[in-house]
N, C-alpha and C. Protein backbone atom coordinates (compact mmCIF):
# COMPACT_ATOMS: atom_id res chain seq x y z
N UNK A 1 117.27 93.90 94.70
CA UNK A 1 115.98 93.87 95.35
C UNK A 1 115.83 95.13 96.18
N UNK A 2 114.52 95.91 96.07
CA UNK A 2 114.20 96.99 97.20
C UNK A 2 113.03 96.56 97.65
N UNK A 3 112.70 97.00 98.92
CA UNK A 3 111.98 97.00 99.86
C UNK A 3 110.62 98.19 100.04
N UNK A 4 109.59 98.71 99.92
CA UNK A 4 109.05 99.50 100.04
C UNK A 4 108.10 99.14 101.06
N UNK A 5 107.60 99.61 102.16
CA UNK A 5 106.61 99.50 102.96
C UNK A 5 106.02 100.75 103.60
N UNK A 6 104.04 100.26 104.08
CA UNK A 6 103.64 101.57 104.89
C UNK A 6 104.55 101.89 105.72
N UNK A 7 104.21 103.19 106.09
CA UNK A 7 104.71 103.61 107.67
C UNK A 7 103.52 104.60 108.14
N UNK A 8 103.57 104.14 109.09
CA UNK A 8 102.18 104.47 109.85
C UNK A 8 102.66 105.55 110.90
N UNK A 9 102.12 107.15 111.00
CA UNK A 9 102.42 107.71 111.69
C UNK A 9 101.64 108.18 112.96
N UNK A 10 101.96 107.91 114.48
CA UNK A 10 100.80 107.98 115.31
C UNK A 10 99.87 106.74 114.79
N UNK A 11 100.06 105.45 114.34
CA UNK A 11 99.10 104.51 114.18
C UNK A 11 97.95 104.87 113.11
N UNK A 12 98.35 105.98 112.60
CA UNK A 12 97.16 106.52 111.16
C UNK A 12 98.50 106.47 109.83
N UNK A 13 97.64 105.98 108.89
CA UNK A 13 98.20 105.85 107.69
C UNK A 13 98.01 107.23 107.01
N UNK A 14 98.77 107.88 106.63
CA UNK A 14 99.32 109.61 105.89
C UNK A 14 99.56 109.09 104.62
N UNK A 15 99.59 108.12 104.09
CA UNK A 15 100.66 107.78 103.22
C UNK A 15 102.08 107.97 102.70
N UNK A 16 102.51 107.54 104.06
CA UNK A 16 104.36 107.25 104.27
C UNK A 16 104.81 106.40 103.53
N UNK A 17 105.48 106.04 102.97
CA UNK A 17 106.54 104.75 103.21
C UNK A 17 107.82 104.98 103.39
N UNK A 18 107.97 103.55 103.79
CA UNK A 18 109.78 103.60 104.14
C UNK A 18 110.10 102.93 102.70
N UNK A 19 111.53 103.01 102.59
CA UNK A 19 112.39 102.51 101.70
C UNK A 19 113.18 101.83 102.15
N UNK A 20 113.32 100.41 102.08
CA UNK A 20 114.40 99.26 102.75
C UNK A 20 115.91 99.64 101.97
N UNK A 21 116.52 99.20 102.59
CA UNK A 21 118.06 98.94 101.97
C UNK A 21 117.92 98.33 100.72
N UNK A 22 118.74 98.44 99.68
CA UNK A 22 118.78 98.37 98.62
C UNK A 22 119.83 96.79 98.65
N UNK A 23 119.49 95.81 97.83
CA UNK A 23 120.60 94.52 97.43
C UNK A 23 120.23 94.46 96.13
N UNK A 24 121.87 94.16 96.06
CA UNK A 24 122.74 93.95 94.22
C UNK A 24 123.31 92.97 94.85
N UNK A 25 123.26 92.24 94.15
CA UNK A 25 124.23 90.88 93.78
C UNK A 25 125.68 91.63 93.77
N UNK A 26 126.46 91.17 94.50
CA UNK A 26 128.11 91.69 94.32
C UNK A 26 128.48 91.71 92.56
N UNK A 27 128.13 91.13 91.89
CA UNK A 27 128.94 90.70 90.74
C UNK A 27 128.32 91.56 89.55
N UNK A 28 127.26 92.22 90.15
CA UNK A 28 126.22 93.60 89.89
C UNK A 28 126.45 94.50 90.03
N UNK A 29 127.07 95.07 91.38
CA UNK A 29 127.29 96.03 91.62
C UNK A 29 128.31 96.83 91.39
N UNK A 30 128.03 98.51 91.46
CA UNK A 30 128.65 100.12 90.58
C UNK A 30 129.08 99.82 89.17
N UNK A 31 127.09 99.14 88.71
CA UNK A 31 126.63 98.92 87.14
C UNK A 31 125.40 99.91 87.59
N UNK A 32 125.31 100.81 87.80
CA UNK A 32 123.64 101.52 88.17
C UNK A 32 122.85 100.71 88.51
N UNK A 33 122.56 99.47 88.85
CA UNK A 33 121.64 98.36 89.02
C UNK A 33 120.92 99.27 90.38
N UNK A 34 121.65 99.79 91.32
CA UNK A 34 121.34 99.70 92.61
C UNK A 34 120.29 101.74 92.27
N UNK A 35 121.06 102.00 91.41
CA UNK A 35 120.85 103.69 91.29
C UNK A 35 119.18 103.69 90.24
N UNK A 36 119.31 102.49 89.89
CA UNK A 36 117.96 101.48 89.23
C UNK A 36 117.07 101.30 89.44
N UNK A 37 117.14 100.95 90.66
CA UNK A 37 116.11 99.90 91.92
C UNK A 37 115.76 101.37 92.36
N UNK A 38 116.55 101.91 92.97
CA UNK A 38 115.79 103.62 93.83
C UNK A 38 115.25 104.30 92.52
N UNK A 39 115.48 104.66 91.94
CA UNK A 39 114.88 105.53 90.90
C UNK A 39 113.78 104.85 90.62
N UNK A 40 113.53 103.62 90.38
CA UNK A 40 112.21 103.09 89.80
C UNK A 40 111.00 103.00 91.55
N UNK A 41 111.45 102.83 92.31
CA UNK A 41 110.57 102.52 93.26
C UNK A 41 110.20 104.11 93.80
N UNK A 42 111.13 105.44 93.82
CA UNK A 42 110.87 106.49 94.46
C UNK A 42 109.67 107.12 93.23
N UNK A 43 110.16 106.55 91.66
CA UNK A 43 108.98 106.78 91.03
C UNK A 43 107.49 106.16 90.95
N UNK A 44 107.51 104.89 91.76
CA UNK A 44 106.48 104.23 91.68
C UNK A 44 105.51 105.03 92.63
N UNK A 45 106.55 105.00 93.68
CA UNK A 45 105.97 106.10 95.10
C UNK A 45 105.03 107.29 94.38
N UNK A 46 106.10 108.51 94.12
CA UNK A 46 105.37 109.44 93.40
C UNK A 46 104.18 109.41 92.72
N UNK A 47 104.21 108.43 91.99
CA UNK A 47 103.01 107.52 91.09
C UNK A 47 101.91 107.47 91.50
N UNK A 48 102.21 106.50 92.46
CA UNK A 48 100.90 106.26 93.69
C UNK A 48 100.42 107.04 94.53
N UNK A 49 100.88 108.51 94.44
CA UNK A 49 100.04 109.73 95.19
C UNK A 49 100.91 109.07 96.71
N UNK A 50 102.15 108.65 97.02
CA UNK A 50 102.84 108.37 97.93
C UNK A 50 103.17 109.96 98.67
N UNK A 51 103.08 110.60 99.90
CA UNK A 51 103.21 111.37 100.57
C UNK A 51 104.60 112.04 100.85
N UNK A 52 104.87 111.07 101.58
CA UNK A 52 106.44 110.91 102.27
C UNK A 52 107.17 109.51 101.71
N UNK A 53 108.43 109.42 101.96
CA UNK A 53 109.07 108.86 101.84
C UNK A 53 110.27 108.17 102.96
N UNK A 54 110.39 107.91 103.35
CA UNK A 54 111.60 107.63 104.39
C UNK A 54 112.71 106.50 104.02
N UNK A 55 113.49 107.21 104.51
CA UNK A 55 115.04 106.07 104.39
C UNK A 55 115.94 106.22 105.26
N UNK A 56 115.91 104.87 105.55
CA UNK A 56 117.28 104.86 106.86
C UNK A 56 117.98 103.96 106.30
N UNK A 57 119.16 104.83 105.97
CA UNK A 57 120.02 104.27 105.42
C UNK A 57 121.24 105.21 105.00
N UNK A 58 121.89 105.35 104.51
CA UNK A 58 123.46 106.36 104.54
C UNK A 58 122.66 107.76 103.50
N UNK A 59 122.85 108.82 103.63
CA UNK A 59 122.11 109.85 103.08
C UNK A 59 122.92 109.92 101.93
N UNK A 60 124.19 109.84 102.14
CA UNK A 60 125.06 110.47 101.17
C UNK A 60 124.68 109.84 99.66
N UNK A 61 123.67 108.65 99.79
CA UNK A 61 123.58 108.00 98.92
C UNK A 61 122.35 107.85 97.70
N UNK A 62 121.56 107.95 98.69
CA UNK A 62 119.92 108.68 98.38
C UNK A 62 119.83 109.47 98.07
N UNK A 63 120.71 110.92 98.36
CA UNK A 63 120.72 112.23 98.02
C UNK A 63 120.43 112.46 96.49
N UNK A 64 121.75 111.45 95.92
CA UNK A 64 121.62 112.11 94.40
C UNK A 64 120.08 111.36 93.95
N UNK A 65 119.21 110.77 94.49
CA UNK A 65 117.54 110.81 93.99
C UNK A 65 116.43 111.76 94.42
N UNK A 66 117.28 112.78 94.72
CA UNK A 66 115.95 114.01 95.25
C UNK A 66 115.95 114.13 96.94
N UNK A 67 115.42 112.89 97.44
CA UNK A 67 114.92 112.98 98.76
C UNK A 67 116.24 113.79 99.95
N UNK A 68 115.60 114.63 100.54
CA UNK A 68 116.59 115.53 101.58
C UNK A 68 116.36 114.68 102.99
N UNK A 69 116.90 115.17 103.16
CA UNK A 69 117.24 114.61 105.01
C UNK A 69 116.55 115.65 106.08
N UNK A 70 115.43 115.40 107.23
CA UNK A 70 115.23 116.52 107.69
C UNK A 70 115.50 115.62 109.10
N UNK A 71 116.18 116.24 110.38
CA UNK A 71 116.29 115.98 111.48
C UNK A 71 117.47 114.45 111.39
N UNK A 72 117.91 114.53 110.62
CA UNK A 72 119.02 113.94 110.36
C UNK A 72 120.49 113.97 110.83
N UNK A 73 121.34 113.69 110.56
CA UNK A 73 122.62 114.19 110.75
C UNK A 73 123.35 115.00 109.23
């Protein structure tokens, strides 16, 4: 399961979204299921004339789908 929602910047919609944490069933998971779920939703984004993107969540992991880290660690 992924999560996609607005994010509203200054209370005006830019067309942000965030990206929730990603869940695989344990008995699923490091089958690409999870590398699955991001690839199909960061494309849905794109799709939808989606702006930004955001994810809080471990970078090291997201990375290999494009999105960079800015003001990050």
């Amino acid at each position: 399961m992924v999560a996609l929602s607005p994010v509203l910047i200054d209370g005006r919609d830019e067309r942000w979204f965030g990206l929730g944490p990603l869940s695989v069933a344990p008995m699923r998971q490091r089958q690409g299921n999870g590398s699955a779920l991001a690839r199909d939703a960061l494309s849905r984004l794109r799709a939808s004339g989606a702006a930004r993107c955001v994810v809080l969540d471990d970078p090291a992991y997201y990375a290999r789908f494009g999105p960079r880290t800015e003001g990050g660690r």
